[in-house]
N, C-alpha and C. Protein backbone atom coordinates (compact mmCIF):
# COMPACT_ATOMS: atom_id res chain seq x y z
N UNK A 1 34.15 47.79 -104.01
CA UNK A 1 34.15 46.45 -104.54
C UNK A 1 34.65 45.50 -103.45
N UNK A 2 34.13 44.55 -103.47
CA UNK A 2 34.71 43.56 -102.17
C UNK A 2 35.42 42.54 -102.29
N UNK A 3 36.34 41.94 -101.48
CA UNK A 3 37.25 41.43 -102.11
C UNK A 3 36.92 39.90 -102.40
N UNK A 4 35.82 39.72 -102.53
CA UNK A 4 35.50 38.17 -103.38
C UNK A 4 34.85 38.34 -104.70
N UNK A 5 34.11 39.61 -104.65
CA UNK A 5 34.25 39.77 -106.69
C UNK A 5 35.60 39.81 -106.82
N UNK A 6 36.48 40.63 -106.46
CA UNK A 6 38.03 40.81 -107.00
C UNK A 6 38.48 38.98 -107.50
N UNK A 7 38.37 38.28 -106.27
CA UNK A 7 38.65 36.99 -106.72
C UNK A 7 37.97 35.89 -107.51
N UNK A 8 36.52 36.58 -107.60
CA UNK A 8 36.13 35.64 -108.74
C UNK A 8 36.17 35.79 -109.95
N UNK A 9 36.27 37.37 -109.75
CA UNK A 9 37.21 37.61 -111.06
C UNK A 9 37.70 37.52 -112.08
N UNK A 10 38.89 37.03 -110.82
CA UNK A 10 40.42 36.56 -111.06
C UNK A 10 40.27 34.75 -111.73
N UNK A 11 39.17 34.18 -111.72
CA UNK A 11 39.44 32.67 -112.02
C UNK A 11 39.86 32.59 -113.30
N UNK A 12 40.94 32.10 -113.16
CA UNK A 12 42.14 31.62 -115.20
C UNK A 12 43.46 32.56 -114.82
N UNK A 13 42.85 33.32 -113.77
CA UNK A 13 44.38 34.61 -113.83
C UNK A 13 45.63 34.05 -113.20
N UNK A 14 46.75 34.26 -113.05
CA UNK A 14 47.95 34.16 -112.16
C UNK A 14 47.07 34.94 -111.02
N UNK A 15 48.04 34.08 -109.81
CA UNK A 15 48.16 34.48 -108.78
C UNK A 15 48.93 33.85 -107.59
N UNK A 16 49.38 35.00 -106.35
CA UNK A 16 49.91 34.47 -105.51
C UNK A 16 49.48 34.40 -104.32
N UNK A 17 49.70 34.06 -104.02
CA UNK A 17 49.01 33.44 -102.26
C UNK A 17 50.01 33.33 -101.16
N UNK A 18 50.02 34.06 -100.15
CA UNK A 18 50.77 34.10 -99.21
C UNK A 18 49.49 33.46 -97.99
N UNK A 19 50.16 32.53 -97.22
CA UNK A 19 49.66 31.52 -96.00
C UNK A 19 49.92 32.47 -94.92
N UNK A 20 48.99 32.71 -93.68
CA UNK A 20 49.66 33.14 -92.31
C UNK A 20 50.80 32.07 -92.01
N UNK A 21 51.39 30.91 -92.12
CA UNK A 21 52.46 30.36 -91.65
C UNK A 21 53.39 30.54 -92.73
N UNK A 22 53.09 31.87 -93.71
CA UNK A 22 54.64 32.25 -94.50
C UNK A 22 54.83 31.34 -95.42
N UNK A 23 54.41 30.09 -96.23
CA UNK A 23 54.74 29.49 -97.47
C UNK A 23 53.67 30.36 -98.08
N UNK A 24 54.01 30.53 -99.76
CA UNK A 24 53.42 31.46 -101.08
C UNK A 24 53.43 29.91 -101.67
N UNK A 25 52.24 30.40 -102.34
CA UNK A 25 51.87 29.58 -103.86
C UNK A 25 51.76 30.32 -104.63
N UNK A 26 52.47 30.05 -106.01
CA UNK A 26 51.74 30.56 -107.54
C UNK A 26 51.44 29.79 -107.94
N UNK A 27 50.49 30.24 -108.41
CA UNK A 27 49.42 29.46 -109.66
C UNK A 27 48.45 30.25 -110.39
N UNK A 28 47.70 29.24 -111.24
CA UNK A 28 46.40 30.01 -111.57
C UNK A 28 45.06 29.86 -111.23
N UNK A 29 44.30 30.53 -110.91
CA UNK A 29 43.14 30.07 -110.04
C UNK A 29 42.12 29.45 -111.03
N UNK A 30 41.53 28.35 -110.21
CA UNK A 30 40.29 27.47 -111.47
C UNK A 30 39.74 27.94 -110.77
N UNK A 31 39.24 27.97 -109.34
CA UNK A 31 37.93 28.21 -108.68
C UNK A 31 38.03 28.65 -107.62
N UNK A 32 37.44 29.33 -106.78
CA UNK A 32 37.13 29.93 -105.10
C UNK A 32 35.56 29.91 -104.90
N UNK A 33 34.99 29.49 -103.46
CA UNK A 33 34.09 29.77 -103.08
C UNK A 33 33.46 31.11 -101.87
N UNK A 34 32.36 30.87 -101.45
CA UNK A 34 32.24 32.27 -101.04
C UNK A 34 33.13 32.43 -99.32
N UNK A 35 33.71 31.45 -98.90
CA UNK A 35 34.82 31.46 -97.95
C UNK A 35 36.21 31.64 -98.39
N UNK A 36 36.65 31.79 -100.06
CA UNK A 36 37.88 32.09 -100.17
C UNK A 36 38.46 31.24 -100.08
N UNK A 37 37.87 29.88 -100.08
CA UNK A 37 39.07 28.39 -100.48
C UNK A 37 39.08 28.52 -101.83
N UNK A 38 40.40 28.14 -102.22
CA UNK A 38 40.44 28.34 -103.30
C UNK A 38 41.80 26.99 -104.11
N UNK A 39 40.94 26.70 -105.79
CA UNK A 39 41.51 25.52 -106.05
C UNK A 39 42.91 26.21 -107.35
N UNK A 40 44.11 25.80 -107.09
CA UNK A 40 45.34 26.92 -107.81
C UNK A 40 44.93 25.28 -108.99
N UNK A 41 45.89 25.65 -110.31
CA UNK A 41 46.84 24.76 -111.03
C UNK A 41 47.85 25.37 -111.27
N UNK A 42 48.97 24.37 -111.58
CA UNK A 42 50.31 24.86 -112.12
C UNK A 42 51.04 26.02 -111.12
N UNK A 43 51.12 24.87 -109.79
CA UNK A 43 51.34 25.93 -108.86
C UNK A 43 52.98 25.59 -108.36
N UNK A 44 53.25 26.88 -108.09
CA UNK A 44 54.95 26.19 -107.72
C UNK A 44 54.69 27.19 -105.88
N UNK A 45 54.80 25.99 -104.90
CA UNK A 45 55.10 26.42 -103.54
C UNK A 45 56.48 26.77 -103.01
N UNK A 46 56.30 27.69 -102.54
CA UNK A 46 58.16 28.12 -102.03
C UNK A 46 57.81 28.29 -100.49
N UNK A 47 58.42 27.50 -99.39
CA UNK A 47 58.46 27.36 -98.10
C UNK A 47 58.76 28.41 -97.82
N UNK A 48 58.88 28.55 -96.02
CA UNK A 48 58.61 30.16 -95.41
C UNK A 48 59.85 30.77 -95.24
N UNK A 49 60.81 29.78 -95.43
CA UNK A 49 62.59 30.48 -95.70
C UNK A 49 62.56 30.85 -97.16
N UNK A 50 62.23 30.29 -98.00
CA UNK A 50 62.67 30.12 -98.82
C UNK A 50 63.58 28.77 -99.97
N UNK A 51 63.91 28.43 -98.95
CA UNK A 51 64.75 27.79 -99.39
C UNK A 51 64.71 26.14 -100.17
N UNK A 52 63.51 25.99 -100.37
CA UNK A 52 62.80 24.87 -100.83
C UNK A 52 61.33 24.94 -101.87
N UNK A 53 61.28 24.20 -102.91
CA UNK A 53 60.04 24.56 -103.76
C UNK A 53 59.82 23.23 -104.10
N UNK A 54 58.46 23.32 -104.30
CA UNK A 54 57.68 22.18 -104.74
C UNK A 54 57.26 22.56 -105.95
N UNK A 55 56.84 22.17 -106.90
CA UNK A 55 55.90 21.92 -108.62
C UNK A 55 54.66 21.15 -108.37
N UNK A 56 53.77 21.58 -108.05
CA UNK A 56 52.43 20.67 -108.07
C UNK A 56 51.45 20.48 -109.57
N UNK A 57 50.98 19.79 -109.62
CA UNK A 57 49.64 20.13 -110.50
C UNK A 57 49.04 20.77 -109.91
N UNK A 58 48.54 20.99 -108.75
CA UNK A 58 46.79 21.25 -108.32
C UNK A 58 47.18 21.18 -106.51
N UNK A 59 46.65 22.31 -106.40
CA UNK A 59 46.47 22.34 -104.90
C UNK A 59 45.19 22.87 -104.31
N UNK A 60 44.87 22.90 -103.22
CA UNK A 60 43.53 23.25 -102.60
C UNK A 60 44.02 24.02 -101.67
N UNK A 61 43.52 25.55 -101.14
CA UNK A 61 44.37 26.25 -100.27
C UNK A 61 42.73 26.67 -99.42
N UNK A 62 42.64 26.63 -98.14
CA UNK A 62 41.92 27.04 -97.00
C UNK A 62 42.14 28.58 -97.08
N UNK A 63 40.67 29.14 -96.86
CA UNK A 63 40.89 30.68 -97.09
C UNK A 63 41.00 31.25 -95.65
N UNK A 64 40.85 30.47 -94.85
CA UNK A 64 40.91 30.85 -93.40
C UNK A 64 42.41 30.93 -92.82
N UNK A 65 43.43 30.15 -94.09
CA UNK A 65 44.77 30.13 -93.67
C UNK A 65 45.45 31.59 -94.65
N UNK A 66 44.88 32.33 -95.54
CA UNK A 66 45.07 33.06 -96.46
C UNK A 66 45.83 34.22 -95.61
N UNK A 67 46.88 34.83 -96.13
CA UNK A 67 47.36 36.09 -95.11
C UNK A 67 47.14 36.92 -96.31
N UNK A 68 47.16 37.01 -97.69
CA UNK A 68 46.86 37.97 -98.59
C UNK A 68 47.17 37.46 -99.95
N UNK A 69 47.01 38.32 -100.82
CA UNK A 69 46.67 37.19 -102.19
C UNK A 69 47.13 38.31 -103.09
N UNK A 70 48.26 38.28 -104.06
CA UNK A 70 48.53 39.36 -105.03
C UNK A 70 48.16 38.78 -106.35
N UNK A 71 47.14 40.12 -107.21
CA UNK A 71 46.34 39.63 -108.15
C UNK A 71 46.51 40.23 -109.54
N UNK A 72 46.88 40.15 -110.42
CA UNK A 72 46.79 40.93 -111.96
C UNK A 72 46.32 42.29 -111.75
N UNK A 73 47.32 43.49 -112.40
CA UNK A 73 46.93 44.68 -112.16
C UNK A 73 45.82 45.48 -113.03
N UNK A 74 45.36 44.19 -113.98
CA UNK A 74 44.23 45.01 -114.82
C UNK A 74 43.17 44.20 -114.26
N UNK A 75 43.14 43.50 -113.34
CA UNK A 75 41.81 42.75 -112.62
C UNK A 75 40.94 43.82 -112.28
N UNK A 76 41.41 44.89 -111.49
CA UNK A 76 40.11 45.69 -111.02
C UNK A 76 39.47 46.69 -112.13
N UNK A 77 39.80 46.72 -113.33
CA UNK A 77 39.04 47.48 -114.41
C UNK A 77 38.32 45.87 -114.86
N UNK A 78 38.51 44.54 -114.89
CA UNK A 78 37.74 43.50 -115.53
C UNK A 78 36.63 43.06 -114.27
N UNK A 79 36.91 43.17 -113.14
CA UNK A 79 35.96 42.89 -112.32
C UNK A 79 34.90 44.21 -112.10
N UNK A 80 35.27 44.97 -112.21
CA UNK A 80 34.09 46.30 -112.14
C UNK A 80 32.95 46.09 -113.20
N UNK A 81 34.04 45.47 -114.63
CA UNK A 81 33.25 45.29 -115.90
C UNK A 81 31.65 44.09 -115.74
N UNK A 82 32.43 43.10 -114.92
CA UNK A 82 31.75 41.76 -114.39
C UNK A 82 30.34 42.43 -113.69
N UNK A 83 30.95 43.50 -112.31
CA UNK A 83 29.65 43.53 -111.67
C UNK A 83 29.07 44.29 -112.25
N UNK A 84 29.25 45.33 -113.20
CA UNK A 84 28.47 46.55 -113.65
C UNK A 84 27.46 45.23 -114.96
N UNK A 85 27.82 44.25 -115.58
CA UNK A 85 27.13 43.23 -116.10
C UNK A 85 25.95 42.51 -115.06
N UNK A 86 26.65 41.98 -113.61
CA UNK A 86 25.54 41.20 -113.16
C UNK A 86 24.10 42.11 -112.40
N UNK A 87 24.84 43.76 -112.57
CA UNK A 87 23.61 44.66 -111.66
C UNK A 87 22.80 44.75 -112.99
N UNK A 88 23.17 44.92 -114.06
CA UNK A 88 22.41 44.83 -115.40
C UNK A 88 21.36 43.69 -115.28
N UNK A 89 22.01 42.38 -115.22
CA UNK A 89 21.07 41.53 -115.52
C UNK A 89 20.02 41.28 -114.39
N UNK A 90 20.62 42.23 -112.69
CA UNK A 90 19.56 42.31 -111.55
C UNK A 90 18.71 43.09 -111.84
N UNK A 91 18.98 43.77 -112.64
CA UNK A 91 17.56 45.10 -112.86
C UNK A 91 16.63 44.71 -113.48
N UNK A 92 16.67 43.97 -113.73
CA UNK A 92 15.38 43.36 -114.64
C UNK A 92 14.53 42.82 -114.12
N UNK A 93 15.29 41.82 -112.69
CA UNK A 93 14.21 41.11 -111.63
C UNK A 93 13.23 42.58 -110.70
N UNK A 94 12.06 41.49 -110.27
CA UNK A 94 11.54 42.98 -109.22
C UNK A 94 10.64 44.12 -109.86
N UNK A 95 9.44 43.12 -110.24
CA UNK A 95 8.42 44.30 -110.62
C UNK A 95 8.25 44.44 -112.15
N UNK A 96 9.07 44.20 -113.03
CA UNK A 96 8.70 44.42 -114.22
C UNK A 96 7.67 43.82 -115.25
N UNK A 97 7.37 44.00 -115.87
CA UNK A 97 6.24 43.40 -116.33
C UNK A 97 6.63 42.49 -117.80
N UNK A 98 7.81 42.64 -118.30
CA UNK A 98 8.20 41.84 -119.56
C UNK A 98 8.92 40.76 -118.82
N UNK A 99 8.78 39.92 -119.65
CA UNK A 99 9.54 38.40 -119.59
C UNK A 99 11.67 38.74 -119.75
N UNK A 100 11.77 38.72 -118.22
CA UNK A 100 13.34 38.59 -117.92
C UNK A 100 13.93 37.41 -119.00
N UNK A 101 15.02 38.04 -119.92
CA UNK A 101 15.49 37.08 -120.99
C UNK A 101 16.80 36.28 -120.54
N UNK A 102 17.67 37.20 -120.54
CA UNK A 102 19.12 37.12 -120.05
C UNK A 102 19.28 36.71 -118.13
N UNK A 103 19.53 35.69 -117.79
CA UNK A 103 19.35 35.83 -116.49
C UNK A 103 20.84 35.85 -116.05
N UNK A 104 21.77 35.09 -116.37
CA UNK A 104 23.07 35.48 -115.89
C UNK A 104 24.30 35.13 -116.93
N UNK A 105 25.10 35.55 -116.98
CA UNK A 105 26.50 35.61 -117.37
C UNK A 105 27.69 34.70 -117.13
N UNK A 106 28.16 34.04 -117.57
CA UNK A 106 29.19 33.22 -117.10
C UNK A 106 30.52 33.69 -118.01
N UNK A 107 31.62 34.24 -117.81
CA UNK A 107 32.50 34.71 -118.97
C UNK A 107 31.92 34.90 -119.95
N UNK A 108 31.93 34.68 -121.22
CA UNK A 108 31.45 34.96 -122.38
C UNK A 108 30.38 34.32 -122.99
N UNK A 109 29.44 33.17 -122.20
CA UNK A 109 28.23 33.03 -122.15
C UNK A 109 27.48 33.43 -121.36
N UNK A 110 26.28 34.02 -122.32
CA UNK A 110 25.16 34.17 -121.67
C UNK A 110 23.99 33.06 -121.86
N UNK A 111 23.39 32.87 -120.72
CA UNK A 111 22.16 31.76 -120.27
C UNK A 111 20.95 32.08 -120.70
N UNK A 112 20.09 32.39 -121.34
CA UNK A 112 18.77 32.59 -121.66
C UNK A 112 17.93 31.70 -121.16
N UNK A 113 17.07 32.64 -120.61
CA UNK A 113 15.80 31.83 -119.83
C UNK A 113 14.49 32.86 -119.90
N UNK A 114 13.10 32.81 -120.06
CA UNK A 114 12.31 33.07 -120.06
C UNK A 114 11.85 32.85 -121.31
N UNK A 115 10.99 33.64 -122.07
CA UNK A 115 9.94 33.64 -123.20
C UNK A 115 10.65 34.88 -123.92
N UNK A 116 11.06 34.90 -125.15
CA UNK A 116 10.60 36.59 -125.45
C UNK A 116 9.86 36.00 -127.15
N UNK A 117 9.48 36.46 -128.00
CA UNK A 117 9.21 36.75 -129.30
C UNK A 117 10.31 37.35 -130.23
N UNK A 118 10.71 35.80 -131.16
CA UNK A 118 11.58 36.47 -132.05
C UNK A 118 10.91 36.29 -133.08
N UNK A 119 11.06 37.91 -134.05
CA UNK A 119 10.51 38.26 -134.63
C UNK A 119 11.36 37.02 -136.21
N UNK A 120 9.25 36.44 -136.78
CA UNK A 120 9.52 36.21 -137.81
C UNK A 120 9.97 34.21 -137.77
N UNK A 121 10.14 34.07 -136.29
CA UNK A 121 11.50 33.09 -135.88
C UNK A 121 10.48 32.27 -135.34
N UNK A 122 9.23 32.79 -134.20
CA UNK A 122 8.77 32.18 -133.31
C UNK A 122 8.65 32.81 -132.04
N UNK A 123 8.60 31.99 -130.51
CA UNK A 123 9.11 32.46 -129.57
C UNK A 123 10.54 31.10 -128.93
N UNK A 124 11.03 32.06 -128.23
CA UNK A 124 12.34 31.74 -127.72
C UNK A 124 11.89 31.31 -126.26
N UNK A 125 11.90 30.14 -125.83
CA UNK A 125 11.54 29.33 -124.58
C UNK A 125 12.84 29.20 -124.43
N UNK A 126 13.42 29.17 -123.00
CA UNK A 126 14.29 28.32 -122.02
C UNK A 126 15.53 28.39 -122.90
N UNK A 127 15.87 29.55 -123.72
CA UNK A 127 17.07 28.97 -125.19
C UNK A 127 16.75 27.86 -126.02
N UNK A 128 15.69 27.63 -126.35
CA UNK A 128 15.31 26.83 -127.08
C UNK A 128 14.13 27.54 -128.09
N UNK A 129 14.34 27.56 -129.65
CA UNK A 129 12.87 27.93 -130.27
C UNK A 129 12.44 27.19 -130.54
N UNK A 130 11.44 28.26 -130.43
CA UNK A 130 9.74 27.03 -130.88
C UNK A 130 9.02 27.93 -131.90
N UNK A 131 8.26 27.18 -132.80
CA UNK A 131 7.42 27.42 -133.74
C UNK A 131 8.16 27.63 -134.97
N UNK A 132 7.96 28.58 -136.04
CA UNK A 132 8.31 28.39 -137.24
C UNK A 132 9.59 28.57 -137.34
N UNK A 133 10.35 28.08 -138.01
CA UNK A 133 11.85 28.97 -138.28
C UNK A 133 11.96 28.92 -139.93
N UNK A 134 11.94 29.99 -140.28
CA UNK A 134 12.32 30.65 -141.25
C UNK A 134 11.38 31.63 -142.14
């Protein structure tokens, strides 16, 4: 597993963030991109002695300044769960001959896109039906 599923993961989770110049942030992560910048809330910074802390709302941290990142210890059974979901919804692209329904996953929504036939209902366009309902 590589370590940017681990962190996308992780978005809503606690986490800490250690800087190569030695200040840590906690917070919780809203977002990271595929360079590992990443946006905390509710973050409390503690300088590289120690001896000083800040309370932010919201910080923006450079992933190029990142020295390592400690993450929730049930993250790697929820992120395995994530990719073993998005190779699901890849298998479908590539040759098949039925109309791909489900195209991706976002936490606990799923996106519907293509055509299928619901029975009785119509067909199902774009998440949207069409034709009779009921």
């Amino acid at each position: 597993m590589l370590p940017l599923s681990l962190l996308r993961a992780a978005v809503g989770s606690p986490l800490l963030v250690e800087l190569k110049g030695g200040d840590t942030y906690n917070g919780r992560l809203l977002s990271c991109d595929a360079w590992m910048n990443m946006n905390l809330r509710e973050v409390i910074c503690t300088s590289r002695d120690g001896d000083r802390f800040w309370k932010l709302p919201s910080c923006y941290i450079r992933g190029s300044a990142v020295k390592y990142l400690r993450l929730p210890p049930d993250l790697l059974v929820r992120a395995a769960e994530i990719e073993e979901k998005e190779q699901a919804l890849r298998a479908g692209y590539g040759g098949a001959e039925e109309d791909v329904v489900a195209v991706r996953a976002e936490e606990d929504v799923v996106v519907l896109e293509g055509e299928v036939e619901v029975e009785g209902e119509g067909k199902l366009v774009g998440g949207i039906l069409e034709g009779e309902a009921g």
